[in-house]
Structure formats: C-alpha cells, structure tokens
PDB file of N, CA and C in Angstrom:
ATOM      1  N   UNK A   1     -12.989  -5.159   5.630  1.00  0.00           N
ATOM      2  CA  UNK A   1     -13.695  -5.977   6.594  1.00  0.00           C
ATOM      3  C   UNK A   1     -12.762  -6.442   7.701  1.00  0.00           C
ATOM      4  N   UNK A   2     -12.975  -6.501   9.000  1.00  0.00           N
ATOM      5  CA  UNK A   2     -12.443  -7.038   9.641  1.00  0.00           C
ATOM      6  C   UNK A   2     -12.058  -8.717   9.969  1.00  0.00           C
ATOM      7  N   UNK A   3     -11.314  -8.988  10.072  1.00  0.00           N
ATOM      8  CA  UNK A   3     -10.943 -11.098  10.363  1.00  0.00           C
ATOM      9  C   UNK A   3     -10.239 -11.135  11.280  1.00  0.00           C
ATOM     10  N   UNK A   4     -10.220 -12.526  11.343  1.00  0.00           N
ATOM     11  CA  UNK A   4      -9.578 -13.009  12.713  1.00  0.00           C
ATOM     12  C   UNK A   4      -8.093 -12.361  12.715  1.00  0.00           C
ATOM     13  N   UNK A   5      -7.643 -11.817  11.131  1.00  0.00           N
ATOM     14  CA  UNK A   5      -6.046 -11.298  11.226  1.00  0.00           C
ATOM     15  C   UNK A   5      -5.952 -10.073  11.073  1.00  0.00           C
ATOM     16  N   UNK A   6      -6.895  -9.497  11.045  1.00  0.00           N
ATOM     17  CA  UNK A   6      -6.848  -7.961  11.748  1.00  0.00           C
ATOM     18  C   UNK A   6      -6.104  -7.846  13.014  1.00  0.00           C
ATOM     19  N   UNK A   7      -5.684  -7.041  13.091  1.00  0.00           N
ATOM     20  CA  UNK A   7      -4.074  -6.099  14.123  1.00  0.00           C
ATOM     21  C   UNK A   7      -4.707  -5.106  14.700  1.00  0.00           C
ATOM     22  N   UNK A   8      -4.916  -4.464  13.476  1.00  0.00           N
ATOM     23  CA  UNK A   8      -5.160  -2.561  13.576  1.00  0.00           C
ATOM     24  C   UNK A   8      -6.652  -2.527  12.443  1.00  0.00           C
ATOM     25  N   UNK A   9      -7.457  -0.854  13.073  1.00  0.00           N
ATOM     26  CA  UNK A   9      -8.217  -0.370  12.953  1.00  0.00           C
ATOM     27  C   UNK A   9      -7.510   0.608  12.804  1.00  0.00           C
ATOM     28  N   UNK A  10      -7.515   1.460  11.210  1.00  0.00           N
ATOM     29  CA  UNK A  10      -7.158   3.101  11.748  1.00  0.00           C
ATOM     30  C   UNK A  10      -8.673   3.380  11.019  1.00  0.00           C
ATOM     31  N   UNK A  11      -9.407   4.440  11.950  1.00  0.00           N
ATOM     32  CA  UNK A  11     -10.111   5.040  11.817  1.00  0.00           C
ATOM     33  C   UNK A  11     -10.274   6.528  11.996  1.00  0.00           C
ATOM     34  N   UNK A  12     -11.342   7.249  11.635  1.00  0.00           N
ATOM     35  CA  UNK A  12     -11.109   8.938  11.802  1.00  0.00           C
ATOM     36  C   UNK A  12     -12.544   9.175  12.740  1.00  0.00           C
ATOM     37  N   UNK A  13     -13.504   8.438  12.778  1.00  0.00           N
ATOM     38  CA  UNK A  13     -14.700   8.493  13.734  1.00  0.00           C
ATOM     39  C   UNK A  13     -14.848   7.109  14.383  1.00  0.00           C
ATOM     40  N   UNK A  14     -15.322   7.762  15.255  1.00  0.00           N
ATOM     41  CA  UNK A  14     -15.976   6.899  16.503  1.00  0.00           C
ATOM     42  C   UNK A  14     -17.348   6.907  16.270  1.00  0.00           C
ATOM     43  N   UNK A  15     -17.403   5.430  17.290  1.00  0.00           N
ATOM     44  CA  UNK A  15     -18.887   4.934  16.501  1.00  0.00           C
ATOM     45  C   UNK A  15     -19.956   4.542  15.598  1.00  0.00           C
ATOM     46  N   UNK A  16     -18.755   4.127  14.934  1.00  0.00           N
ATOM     47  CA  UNK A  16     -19.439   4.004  13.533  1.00  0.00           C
ATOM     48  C   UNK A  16     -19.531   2.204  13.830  1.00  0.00           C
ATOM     49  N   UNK A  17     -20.055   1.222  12.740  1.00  0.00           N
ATOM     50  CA  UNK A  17     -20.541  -0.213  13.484  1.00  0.00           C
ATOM     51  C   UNK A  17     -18.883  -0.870  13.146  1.00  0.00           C
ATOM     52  N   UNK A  18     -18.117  -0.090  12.055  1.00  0.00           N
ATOM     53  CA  UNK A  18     -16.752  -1.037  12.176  1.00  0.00           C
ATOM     54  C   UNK A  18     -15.491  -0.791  13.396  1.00  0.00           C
ATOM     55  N   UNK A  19     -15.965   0.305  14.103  1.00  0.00           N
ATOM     56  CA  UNK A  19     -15.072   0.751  15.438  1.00  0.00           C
ATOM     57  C   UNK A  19     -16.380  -0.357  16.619  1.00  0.00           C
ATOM     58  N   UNK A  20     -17.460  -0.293  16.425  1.00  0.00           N
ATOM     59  CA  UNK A  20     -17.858  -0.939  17.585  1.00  0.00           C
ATOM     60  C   UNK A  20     -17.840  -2.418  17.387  1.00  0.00           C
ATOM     61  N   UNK A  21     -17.612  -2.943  16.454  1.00  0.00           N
ATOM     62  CA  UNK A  21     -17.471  -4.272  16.230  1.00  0.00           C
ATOM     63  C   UNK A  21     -15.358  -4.198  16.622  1.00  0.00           C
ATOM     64  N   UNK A  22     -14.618  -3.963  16.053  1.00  0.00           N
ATOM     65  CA  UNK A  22     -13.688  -3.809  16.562  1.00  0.00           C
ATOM     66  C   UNK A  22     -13.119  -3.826  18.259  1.00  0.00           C
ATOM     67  N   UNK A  23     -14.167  -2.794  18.742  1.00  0.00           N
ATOM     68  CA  UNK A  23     -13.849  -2.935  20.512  1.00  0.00           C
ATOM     69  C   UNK A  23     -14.456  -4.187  20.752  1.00  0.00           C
ATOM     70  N   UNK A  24     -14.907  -4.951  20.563  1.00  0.00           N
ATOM     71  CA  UNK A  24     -15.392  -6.109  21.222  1.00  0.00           C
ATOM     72  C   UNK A  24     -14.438  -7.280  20.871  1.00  0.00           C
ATOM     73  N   UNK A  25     -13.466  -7.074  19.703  1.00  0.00           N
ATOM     74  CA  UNK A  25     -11.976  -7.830  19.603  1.00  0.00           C
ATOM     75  C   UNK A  25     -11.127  -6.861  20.236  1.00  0.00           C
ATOM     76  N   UNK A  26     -10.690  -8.127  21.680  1.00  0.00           N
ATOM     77  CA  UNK A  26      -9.250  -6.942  22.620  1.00  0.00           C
ATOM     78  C   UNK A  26      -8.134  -7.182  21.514  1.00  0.00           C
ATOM     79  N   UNK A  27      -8.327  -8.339  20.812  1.00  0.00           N
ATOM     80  CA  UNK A  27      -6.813  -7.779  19.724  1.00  0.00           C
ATOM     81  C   UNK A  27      -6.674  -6.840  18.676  1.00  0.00           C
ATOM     82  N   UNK A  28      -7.450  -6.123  18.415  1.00  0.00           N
ATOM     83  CA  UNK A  28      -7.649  -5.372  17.613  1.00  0.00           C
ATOM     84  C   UNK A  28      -7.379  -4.082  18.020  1.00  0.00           C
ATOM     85  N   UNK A  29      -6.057  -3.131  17.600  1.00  0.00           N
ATOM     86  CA  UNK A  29      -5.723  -2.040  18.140  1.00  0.00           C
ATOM     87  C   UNK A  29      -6.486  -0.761  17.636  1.00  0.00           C
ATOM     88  N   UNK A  30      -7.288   0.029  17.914  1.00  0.00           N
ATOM     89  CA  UNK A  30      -8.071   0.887  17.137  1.00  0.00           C
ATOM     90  C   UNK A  30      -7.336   2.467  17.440  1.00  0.00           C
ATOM     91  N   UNK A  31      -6.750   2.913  16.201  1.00  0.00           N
ATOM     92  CA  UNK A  31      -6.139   4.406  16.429  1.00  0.00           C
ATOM     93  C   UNK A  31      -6.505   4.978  15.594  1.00  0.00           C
ATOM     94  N   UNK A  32      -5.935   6.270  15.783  1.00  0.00           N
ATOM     95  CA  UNK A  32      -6.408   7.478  14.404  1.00  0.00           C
ATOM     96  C   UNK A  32      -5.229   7.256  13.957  1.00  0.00           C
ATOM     97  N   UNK A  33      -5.483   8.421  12.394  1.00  0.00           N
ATOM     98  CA  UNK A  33      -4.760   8.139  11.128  1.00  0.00           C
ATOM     99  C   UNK A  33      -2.987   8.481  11.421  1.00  0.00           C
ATOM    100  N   UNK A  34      -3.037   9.554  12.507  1.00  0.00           N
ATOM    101  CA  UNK A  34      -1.948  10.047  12.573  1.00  0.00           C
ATOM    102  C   UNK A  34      -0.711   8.954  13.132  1.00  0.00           C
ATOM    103  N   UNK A  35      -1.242   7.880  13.641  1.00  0.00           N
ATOM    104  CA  UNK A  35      -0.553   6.570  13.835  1.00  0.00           C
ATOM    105  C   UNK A  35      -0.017   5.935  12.575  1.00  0.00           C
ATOM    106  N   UNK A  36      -0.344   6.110  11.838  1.00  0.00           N
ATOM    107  CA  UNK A  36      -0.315   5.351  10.717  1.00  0.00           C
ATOM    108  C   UNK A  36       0.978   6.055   9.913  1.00  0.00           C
ATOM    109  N   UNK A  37       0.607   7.787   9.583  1.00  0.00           N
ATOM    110  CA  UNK A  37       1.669   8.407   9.258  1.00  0.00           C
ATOM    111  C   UNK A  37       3.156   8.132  10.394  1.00  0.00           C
ATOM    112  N   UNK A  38       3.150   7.998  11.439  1.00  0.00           N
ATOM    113  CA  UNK A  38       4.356   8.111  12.293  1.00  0.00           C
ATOM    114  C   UNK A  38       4.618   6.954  12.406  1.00  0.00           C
ATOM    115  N   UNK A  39       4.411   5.707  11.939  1.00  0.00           N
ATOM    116  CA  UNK A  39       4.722   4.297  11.312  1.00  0.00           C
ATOM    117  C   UNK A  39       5.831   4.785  10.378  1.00  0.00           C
ATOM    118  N   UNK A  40       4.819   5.388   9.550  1.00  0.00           N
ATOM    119  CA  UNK A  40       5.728   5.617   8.232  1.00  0.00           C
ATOM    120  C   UNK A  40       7.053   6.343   8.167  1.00  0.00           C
ATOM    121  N   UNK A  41       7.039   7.432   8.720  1.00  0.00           N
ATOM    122  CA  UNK A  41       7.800   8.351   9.107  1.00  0.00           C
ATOM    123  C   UNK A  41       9.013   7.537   9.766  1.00  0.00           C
ATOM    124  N   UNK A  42       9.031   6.944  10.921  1.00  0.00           N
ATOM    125  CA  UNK A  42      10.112   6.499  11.713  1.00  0.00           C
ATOM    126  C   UNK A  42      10.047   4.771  11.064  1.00  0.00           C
ATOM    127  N   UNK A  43      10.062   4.436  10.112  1.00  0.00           N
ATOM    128  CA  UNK A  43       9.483   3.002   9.677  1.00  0.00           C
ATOM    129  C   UNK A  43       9.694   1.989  11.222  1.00  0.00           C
ATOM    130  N   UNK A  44       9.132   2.197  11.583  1.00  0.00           N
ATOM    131  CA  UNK A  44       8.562   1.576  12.761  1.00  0.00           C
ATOM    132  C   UNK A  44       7.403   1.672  13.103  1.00  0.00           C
ATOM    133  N   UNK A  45       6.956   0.540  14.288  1.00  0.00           N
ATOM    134  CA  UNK A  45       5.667   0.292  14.425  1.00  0.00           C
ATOM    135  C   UNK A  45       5.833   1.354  15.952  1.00  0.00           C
ATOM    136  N   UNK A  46       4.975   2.520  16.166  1.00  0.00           N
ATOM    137  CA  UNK A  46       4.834   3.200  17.173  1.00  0.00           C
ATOM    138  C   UNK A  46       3.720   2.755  17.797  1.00  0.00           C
ATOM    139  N   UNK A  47       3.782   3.187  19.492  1.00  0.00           N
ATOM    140  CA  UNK A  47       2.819   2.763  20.096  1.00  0.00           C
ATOM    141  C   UNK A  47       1.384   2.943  20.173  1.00  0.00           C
ATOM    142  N   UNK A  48       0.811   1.969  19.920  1.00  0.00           N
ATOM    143  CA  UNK A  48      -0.751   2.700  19.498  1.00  0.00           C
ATOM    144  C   UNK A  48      -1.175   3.453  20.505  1.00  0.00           C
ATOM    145  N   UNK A  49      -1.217   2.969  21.526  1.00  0.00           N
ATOM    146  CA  UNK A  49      -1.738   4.109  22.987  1.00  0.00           C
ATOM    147  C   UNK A  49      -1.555   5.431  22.824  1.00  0.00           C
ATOM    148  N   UNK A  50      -0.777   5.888  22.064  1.00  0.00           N
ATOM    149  CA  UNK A  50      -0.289   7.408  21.700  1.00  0.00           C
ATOM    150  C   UNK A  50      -1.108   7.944  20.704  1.00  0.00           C
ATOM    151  N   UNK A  51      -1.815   7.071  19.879  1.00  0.00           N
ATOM    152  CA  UNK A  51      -2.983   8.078  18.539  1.00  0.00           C
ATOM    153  C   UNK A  51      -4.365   7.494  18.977  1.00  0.00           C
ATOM    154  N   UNK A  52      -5.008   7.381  20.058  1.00  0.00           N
ATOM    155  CA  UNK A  52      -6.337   6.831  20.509  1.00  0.00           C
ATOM    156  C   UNK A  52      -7.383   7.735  19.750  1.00  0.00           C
ATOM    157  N   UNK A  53      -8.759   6.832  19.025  1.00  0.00           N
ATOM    158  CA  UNK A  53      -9.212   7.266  18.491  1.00  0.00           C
ATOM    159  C   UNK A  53     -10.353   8.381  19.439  1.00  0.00           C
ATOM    160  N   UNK A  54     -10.211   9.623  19.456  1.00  0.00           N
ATOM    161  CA  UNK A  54     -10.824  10.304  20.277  1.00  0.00           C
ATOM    162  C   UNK A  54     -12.277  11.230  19.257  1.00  0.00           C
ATOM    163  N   UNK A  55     -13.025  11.792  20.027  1.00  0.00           N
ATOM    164  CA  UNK A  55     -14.599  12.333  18.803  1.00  0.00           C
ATOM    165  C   UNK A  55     -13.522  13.833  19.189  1.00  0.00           C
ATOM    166  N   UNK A  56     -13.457  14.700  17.741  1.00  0.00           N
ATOM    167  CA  UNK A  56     -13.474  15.831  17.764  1.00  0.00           C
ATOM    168  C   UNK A  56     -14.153  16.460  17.752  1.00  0.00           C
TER     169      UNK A  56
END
C-alpha cells in the first residue's frame, strides 16, 4: 500500500490504480524494476529518471 512514507513505486505496468494513485503524489518516484536491480548492483541509490516506467 502506499503512505505518506512511500519514496518509490517500482512497478512493471502502467496504469494500473496503484501507478495512478502514485502520480498524483509528486513525492513518490515511480520506475521500472530494472532501477531497483542497478541499486543493487552499484549499492547505491541511482537516478530514477533513468528506469521511467514506460507501456511495452
């Protein structure tokens, strides 16, 4: 569920009601999964702007 201490959204579709409830919090960063792995990978927090959740 999302709360006021939600950060991040990783999601794999768009449009679903927990990505559109999400865009309507600007703090809430919404990316795909592959963000999440390259966190992990470089244990750092990478820039979300770089895994935007896009419809394949």
């Amino acid at each position: 569920d999302l709360t006021e201490k939600t950060t991040h959204l990783v999601a794999i579709k768009p449009g679903t009601a927990k990505v559109n409830t999400a865009k309507k919090n600007a703090k809430i960063k919404i990316v795909n999964p592959d963000w999440l792995w390259s966190c992990a990978e470089r244990w750092e927090r990478v820039e979300e702007r770089l895994f935007p959740l896009t419809s394949k």
